[in-house]
C-alpha atoms as a PDB file:
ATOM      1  CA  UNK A   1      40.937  14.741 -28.460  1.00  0.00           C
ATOM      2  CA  UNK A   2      37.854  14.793 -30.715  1.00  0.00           C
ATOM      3  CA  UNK A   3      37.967  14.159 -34.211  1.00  0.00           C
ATOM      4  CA  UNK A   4      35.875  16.642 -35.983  1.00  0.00           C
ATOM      5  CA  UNK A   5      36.986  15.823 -39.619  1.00  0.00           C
ATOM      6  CA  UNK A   6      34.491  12.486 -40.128  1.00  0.00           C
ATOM      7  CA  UNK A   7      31.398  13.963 -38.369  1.00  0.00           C
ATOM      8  CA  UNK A   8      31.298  17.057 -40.873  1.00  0.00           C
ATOM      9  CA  UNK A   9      31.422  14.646 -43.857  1.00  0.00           C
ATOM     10  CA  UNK A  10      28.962  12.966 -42.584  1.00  0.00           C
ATOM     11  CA  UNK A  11      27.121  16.626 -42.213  1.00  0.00           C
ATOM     12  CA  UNK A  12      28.395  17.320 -45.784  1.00  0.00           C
ATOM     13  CA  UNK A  13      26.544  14.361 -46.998  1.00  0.00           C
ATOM     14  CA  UNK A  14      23.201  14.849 -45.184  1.00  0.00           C
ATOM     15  CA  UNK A  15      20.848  16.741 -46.863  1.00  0.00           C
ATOM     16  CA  UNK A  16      18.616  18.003 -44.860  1.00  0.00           C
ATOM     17  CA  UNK A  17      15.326  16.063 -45.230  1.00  0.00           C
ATOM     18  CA  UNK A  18      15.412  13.949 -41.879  1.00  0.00           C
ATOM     19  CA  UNK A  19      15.432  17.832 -39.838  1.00  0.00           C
ATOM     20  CA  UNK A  20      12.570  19.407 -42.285  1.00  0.00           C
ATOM     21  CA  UNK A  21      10.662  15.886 -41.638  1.00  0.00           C
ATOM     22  CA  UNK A  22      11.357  16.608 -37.707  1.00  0.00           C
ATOM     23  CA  UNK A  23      10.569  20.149 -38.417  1.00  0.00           C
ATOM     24  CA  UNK A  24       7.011  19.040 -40.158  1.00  0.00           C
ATOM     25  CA  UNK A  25       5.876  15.690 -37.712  1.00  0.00           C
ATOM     26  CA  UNK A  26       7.626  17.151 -33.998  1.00  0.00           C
ATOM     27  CA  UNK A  27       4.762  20.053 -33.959  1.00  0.00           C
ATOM     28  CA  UNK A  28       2.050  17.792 -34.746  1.00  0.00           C
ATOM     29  CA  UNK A  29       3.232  14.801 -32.457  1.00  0.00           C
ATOM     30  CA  UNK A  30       3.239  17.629 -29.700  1.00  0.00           C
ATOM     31  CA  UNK A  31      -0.111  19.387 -29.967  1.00  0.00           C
ATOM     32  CA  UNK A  32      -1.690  15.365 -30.550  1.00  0.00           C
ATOM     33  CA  UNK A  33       0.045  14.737 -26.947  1.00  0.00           C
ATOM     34  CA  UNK A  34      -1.468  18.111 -25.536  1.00  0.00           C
ATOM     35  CA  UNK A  35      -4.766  17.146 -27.265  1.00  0.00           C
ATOM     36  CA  UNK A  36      -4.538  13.993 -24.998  1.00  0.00           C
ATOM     37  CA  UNK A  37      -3.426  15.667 -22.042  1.00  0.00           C
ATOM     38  CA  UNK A  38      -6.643  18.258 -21.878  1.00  0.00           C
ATOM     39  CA  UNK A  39      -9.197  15.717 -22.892  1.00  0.00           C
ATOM     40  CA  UNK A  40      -8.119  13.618 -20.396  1.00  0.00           C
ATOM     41  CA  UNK A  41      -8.267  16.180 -17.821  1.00  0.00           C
ATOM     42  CA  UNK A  42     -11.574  17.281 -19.014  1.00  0.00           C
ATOM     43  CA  UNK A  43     -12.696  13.420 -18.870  1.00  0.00           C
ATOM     44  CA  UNK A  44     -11.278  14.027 -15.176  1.00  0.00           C
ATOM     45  CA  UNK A  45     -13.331  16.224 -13.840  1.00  0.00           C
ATOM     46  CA  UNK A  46     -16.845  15.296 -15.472  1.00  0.00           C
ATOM     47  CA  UNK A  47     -16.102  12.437 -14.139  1.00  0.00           C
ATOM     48  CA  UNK A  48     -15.660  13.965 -10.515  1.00  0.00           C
ATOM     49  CA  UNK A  49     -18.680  16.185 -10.675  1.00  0.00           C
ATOM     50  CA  UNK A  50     -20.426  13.005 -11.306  1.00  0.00           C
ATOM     51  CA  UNK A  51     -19.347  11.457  -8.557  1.00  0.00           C
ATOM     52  CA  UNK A  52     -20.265  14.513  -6.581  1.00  0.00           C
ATOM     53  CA  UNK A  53     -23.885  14.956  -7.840  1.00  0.00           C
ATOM     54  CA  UNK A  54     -24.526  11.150  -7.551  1.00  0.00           C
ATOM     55  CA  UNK A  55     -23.029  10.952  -3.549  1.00  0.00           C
ATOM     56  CA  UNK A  56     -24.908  14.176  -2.725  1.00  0.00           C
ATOM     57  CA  UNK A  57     -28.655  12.487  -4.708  1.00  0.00           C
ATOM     58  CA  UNK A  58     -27.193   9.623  -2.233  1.00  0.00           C
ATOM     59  CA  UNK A  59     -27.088  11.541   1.233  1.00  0.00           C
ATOM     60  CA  UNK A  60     -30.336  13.450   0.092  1.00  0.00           C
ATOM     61  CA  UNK A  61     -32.668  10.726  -0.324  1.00  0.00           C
ATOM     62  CA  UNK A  62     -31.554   8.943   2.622  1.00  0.00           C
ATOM     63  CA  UNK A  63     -34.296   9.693   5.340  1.00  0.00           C
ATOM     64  CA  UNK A  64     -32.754  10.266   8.249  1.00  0.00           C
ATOM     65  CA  UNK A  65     -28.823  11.226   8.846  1.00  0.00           C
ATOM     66  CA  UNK A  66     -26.727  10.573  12.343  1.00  0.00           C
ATOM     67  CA  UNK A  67     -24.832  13.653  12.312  1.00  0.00           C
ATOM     68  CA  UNK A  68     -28.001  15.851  11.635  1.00  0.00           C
ATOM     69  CA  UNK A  69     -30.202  14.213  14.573  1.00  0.00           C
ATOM     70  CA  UNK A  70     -32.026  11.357  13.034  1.00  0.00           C
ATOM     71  CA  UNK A  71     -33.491  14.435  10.716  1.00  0.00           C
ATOM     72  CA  UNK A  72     -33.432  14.505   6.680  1.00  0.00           C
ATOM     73  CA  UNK A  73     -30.298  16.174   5.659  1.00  0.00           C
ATOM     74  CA  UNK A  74     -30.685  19.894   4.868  1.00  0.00           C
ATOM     75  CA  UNK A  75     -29.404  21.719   1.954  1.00  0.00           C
ATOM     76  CA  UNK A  76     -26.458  23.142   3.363  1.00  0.00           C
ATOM     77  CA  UNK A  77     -25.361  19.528   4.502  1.00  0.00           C
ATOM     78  CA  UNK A  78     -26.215  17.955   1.144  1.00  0.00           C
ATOM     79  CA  UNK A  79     -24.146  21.497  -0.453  1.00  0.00           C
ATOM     80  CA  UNK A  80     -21.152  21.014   2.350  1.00  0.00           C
ATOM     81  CA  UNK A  81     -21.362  16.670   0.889  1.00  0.00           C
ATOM     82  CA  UNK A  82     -21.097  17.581  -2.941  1.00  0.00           C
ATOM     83  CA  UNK A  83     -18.252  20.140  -2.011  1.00  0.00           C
ATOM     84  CA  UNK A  84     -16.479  17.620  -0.353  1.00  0.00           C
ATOM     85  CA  UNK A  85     -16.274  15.281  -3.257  1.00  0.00           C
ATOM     86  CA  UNK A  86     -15.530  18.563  -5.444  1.00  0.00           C
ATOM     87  CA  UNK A  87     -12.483  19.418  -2.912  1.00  0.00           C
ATOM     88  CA  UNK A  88     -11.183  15.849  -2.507  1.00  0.00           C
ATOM     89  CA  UNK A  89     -10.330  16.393  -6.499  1.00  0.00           C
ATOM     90  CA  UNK A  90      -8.668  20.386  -5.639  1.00  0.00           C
ATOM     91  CA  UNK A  91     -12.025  21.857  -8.225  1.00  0.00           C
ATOM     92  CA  UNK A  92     -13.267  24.825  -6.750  1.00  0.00           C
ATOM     93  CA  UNK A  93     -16.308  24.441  -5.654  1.00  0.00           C
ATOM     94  CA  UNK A  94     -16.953  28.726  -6.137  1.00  0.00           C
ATOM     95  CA  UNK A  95     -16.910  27.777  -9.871  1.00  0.00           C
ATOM     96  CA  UNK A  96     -19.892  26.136  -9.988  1.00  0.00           C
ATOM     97  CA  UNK A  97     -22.843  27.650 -12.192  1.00  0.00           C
ATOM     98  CA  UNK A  98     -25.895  28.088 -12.483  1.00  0.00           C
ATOM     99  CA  UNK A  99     -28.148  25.930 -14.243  1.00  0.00           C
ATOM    100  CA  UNK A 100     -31.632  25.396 -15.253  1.00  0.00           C
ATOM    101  CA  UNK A 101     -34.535  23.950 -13.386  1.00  0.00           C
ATOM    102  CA  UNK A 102     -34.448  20.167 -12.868  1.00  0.00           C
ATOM    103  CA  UNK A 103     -38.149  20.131 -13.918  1.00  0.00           C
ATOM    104  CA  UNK A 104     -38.968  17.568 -11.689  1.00  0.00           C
ATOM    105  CA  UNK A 105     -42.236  16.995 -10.082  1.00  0.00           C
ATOM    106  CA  UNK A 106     -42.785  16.075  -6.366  1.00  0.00           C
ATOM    107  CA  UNK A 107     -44.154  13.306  -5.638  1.00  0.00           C
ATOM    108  CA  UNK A 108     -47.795  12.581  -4.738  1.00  0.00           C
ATOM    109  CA  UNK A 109     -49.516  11.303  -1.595  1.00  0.00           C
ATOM    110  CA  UNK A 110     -48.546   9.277   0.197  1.00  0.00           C
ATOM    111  CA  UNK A 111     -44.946  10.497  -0.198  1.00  0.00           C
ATOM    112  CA  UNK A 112     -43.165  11.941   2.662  1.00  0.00           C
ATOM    113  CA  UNK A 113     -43.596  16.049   2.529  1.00  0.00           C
ATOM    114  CA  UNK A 114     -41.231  18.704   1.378  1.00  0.00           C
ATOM    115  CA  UNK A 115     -40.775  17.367  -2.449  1.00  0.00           C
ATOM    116  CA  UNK A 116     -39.406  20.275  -4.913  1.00  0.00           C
ATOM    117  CA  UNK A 117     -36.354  21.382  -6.002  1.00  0.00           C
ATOM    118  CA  UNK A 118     -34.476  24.317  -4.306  1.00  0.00           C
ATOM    119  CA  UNK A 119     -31.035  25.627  -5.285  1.00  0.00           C
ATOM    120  CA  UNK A 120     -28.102  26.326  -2.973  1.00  0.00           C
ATOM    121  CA  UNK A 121     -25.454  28.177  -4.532  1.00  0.00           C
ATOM    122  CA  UNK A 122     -25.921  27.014  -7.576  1.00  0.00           C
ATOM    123  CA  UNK A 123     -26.686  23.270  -7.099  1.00  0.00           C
ATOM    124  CA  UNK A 124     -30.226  22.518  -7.244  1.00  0.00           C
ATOM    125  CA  UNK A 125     -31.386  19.891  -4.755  1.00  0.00           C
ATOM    126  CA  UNK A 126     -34.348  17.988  -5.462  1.00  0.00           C
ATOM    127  CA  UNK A 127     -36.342  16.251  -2.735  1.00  0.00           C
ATOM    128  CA  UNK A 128     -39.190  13.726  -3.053  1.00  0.00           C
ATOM    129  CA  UNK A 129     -39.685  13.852  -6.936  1.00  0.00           C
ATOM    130  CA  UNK A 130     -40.812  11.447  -9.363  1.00  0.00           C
ATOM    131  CA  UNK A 131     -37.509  10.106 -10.798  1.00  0.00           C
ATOM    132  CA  UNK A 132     -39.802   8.471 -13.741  1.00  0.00           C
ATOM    133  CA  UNK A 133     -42.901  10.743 -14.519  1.00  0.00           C
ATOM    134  CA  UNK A 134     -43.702   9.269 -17.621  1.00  0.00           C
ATOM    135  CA  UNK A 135     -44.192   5.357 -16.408  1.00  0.00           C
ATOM    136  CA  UNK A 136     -46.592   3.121 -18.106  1.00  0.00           C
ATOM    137  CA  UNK A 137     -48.539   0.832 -16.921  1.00  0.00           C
ATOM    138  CA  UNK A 138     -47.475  -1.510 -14.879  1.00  0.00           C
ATOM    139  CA  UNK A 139     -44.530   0.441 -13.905  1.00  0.00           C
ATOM    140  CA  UNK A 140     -44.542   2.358 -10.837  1.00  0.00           C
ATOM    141  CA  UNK A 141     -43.747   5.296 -10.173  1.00  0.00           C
ATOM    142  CA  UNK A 142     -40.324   5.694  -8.241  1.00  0.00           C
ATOM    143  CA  UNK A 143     -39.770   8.674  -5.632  1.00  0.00           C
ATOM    144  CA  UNK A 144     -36.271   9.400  -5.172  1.00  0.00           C
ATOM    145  CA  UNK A 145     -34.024  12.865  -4.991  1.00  0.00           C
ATOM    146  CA  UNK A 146     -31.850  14.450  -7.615  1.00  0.00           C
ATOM    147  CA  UNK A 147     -28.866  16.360  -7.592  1.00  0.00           C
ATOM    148  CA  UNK A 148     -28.022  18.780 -10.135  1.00  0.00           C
ATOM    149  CA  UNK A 149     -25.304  21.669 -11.240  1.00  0.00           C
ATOM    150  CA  UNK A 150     -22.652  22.918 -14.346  1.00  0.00           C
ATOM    151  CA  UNK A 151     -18.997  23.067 -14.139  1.00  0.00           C
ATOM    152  CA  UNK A 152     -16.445  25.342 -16.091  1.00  0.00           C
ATOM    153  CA  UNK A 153     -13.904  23.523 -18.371  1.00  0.00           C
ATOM    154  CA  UNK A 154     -11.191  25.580 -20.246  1.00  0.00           C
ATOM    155  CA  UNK A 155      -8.909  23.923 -22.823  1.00  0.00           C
ATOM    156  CA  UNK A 156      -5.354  24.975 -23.283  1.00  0.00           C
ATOM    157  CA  UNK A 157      -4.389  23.890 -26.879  1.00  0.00           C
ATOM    158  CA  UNK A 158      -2.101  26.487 -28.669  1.00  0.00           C
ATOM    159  CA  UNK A 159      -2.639  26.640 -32.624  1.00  0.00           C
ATOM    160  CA  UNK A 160      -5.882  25.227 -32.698  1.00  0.00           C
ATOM    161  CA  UNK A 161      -9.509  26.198 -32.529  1.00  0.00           C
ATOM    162  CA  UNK A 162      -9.973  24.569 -29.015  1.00  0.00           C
ATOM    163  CA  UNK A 163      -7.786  27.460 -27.374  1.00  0.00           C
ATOM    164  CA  UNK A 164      -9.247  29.289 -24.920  1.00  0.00           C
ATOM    165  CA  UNK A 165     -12.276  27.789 -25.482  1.00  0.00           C
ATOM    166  CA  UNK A 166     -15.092  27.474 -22.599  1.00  0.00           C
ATOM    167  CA  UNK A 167     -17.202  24.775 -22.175  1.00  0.00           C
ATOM    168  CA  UNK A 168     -19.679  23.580 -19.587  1.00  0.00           C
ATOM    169  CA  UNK A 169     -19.794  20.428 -18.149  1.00  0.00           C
ATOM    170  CA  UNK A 170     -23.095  19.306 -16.494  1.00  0.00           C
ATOM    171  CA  UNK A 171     -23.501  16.519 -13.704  1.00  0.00           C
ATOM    172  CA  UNK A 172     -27.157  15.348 -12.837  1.00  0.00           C
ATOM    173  CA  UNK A 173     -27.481  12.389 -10.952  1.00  0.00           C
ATOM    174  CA  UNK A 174     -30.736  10.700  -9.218  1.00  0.00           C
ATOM    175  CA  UNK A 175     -31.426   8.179  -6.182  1.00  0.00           C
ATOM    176  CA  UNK A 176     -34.418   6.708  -5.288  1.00  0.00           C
ATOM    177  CA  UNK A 177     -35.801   6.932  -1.493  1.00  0.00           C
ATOM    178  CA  UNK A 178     -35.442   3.341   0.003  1.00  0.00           C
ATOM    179  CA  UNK A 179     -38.776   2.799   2.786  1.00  0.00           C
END
C-alpha cells in the first residue's frame, strides 16, 4: 500500500514557485514551437511553388515537346506541368491568384514568333521574352520564358498578431531558350 504521509510533506514544504515558473515559461515554450511549426510550413510551400514556376519556365522554353507532337508546349500543358508539381505537395492548385503583369518584353527578330505573356488561370506564361532587357554592352541579350503566379499562406498562431493573418507568397521563375 502507498504511503501518502512523506509525499504531502514534501507538498507542505514546496512553495509553489517551480508551478508559477511552469505556469509563466510552458505558454511561451509552446507558442515558440508553433511559431516554428508555421514558418516552417510556410518555408514549405514557397519553396514548392518555386519549384513549380521554375519546372513549368523549364517545359515552356523547351522548343519542341514529345507528348505534344514535336510542337512548343501550349498553355494548358505548361498550366497541367506547374499543377503537377503543386499536387505532388497536396496545395490546391484552385488557390492560386492572380497577379500582376510580368512586364516582360518579347524578344526581337530573329527570335522564334509568339513572344508575350498570356495568363491561364491565374499563372501568367511568358514566351520568347528578353530575360535581361537592360544588358550593357557587351552582354547579350538572352531570350528565354518565364513563369509566374501568387499563392495564399494563412498562419495559425493563437495569442499573437500573426493569427489569422493572410499573406501572399509569389513564385517567378525564368529559363532561357537553348538553340
Amino acid at each position: 500500500m502507498l504511503n501518502i504521509k512523506p509525499i504531502a510533506r514534501k507538498l507542505e514544504t514546496t512553495d509553489g514557485a517551480e508551478i508559477a515558473e511552469a505556469a509563466l515559461v510552458l505558454p511561451l515554450v509552446f507558442m515558440l514551437l508553433l511559431g516554428i511549426v508555421w514558418f516552417g510550413r510556410a518555408f514549405n510551400i514557397f519553396s514548392t511553388i518555386q519549384q513549380a514556376a521554375h519546372q513549368g519556365a523549364i517545359f515552356t522554353a523547351r522548343g519542341t515537346c514529345v507528348t505534344c507532337g514535336n510542337d512548343p508546349p501550349t498553355n494548358k500543358e505548361v498550366y497541367d506541368h506547374v499543377v503537377a508539381v503543386l499536387q505532388a505537395s497536396n496545395l490546391d492548385p484552385k488557390q492560386i491568384s492572380s497577379s500582376a503583369t510580368p512586364g516582360l518584353f518579347p524578344c526581337p527578330p530573329p527570335a522564334p514568333p509568339g513572344g508575350g505573356c498570356t495568363e491561364r488561370k491565374n499563372i501568367w506564361i511568358c514566351r520568347t521574352v528578353q530575360l535581361n532587357p537592360t544588358a550593357g554592352a557587351g552582354q547579350p541579350l538572352q531570350c528565354g520564358s518565364a513563369v509566374s503566379f501568387q499563392y495564399p499562406y494563412q498562419f495559425y498562431l493563437p495569442f499573437t498578431s500573426l493569427n489569422m493573418q493572410q499573406i501572399t507568397l509569389s513564385a517567378q521563375a525564368q529559363s532561357r531558350m537553348e538553340n
